[in-house]
Protein backbone atom coordinates (compact mmCIF):
# COMPACT_ATOMS: atom_id res chain seq x y z
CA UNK A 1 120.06 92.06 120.89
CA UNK A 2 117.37 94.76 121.23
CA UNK A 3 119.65 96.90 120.10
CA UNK A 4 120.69 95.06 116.89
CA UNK A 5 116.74 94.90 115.94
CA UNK A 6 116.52 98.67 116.51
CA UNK A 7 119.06 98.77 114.05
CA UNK A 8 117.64 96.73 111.65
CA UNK A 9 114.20 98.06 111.32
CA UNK A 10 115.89 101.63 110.94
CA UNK A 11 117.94 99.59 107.79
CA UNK A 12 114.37 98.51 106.84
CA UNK A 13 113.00 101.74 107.25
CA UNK A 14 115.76 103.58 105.27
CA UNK A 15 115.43 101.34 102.36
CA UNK A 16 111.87 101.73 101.90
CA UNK A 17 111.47 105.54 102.10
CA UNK A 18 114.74 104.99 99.80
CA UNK A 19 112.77 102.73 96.85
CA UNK A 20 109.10 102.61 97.93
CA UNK A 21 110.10 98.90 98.51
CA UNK A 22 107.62 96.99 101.04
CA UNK A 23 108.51 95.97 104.46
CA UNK A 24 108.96 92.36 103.82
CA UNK A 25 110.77 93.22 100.27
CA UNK A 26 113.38 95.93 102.37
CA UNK A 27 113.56 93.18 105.29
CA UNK A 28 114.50 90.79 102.84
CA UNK A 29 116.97 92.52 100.60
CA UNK A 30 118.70 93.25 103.89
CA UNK A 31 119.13 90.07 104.48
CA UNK A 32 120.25 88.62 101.46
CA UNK A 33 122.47 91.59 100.58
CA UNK A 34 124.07 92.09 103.93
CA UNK A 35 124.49 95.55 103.54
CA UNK A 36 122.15 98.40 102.57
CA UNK A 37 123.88 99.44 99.47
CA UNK A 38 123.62 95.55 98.16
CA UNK A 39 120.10 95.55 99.26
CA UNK A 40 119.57 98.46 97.63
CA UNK A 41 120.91 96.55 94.32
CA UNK A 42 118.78 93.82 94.92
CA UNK A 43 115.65 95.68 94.91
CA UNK A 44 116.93 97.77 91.82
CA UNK A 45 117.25 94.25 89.94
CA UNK A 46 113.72 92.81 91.98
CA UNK A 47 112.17 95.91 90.43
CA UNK A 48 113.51 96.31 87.32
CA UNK A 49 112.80 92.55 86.00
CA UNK A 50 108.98 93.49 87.77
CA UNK A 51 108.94 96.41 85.50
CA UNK A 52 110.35 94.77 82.55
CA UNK A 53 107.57 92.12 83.00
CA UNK A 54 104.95 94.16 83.21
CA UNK A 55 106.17 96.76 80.37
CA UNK A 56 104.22 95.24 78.06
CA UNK A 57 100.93 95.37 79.58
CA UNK A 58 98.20 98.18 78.19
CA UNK A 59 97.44 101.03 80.29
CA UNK A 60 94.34 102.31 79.60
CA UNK A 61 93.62 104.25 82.80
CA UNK A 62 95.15 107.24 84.20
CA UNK A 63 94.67 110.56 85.35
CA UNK A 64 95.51 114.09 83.79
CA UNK A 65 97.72 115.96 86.12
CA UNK A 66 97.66 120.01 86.59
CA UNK A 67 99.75 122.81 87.84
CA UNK A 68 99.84 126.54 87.90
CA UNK A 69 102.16 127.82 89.74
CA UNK A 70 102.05 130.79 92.28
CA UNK A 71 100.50 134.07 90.17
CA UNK A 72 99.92 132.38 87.47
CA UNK A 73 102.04 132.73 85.00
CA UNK A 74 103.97 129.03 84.24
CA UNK A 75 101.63 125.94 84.54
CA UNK A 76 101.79 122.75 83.15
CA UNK A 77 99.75 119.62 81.92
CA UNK A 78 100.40 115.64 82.49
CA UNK A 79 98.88 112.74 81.14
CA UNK A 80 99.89 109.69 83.44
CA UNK A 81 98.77 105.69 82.55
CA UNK A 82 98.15 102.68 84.81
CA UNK A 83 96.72 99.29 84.26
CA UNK A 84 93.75 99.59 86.59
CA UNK A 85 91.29 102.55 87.68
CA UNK A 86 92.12 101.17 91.44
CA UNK A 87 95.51 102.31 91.07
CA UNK A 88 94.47 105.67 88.84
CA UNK A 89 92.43 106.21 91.72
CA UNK A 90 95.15 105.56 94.62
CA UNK A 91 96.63 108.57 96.57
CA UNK A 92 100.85 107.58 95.41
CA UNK A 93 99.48 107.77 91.40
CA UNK A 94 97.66 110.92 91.77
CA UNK A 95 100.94 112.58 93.87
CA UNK A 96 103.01 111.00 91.18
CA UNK A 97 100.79 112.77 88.32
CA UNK A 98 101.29 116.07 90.07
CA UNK A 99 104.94 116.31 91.35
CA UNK A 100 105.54 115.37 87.37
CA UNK A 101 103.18 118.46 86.69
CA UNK A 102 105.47 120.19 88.66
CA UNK A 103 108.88 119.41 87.09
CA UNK A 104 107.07 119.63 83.67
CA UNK A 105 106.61 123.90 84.87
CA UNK A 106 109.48 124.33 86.68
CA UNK A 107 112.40 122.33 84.34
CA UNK A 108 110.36 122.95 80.98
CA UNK A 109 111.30 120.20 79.19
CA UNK A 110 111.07 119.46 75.54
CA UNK A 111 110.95 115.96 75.16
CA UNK A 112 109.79 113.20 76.95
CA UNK A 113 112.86 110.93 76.75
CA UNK A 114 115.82 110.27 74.16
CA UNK A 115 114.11 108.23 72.50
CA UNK A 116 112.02 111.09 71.03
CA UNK A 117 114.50 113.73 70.33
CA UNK A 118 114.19 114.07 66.11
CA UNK A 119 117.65 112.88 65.02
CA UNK A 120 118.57 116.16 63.47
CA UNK A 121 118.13 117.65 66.65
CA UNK A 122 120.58 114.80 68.30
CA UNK A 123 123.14 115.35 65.55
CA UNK A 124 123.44 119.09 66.99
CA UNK A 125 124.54 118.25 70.04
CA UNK A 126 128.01 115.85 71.25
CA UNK A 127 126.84 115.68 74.78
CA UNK A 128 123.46 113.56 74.89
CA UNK A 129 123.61 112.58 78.13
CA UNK A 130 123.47 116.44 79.41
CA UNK A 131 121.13 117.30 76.73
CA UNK A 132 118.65 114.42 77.83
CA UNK A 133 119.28 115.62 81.42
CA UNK A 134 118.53 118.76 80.55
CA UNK A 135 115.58 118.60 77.96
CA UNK A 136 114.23 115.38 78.46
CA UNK A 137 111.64 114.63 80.90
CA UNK A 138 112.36 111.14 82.39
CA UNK A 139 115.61 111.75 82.08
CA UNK A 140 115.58 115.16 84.05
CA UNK A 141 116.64 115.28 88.04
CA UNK A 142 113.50 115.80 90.22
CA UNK A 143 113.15 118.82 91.54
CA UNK A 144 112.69 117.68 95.32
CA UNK A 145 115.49 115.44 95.04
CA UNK A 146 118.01 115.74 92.49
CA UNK A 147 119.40 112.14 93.58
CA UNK A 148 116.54 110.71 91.26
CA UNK A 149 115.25 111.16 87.76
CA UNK A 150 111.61 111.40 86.58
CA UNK A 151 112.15 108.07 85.36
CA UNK A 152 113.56 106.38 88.70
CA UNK A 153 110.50 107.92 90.20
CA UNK A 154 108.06 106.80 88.08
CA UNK A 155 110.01 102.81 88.33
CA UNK A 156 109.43 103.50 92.06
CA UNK A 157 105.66 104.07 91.80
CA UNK A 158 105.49 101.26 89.49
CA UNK A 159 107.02 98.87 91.21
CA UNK A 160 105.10 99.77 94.66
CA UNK A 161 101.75 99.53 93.48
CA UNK A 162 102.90 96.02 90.90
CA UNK A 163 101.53 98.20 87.48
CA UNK A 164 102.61 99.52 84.15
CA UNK A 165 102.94 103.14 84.59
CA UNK A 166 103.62 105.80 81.74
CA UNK A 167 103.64 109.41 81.47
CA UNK A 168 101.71 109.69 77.82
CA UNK A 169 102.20 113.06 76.95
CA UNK A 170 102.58 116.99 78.87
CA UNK A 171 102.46 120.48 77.92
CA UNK A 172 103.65 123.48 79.57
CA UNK A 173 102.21 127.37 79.26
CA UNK A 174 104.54 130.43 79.89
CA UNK A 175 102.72 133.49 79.67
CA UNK A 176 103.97 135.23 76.52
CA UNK A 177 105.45 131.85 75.24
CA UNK A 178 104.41 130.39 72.04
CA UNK A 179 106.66 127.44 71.38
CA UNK A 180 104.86 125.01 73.94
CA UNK A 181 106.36 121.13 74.43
């Protein structure tokens, strides 16, 4: 029996480093779901109908985000929005402002999502899906784990701290670039 609850809280444990999930949330999907992969469903859906509840709600506080990389020469600016100053404030928003900093220098994207490509600039190209993963930021695998998008990072962070969260705008300097996003 010990055994079987050593098991379990490494289940528990798995799932939450997997979605941010709390203990109680992870314990529970297990549960329900049986298995990890339909707990890991659960909490998708559990955080997704969070999200879409809360999408609505104004952000008006935030942080601005900054990153120059090593000599200098890339570096990159995010705007990130919250509900509250509490969670503006909290150590998982500001870490979420900069690793986006980060992808915004090292992936250089263009756009923030799909949604704001120009349509002419759609019409150019038959594979949206690989442009968006390539030029678009929420749509663009992380960095430190290609697994996840921007955007599935960003749900994460969201749905751990119960907020609205948005990246508002970002801009990224190349030394001898012009044509910043």
């Amino acid at each position: 029996m010990d055994a079987k609850k050593k098991v379990q809280l490494a289940e528990i444990k798995k799932l939450r480093a997997r979605t941010g999930a709390g203990m109680v949330d992870a314990r529970n999907a297990l549960l329900e779901g049986g298995s990890f992969e339909k707990a890991l469903l659960i909490l998708r859906r559990k955080g997704a109908k969070i999200l879409e509840e809360k999408s609505s709600r104004i952000t008006s506080q935030g942080t601005i985000a900054s990153y120059i990389h090593l000599g200098g020469k890339v570096g990159a600016m995010v705007e990130l929005k919250c509900e509250t100053d509490f969670v503006a404030r909290s150590e998982i928003f500001q870490k979420l402002a900069y690793e986006i900093a980060v992808q915004v220098a090292g992936m250089a994207p263009r756009y923030l999502s799909l949604e704001s490509v120009p349509f002419e600039e759609k019409r150019k190209h038959q594979d949206l899906e690989g442009f968006a993963r390539e030029f678009c930021l929420l749509e663009q695998p992380l960095i430190k784990d290609p697994q996840k998008t921007v955007r599935e990072l960003i749900n994460e962070v969201a749905f751990q701290v119960r907020e609205n969260i948005g990246v508002v705008r970002f801009v990224r300097f190349a030394l001898g670039e012009m044509d910043n996003a």
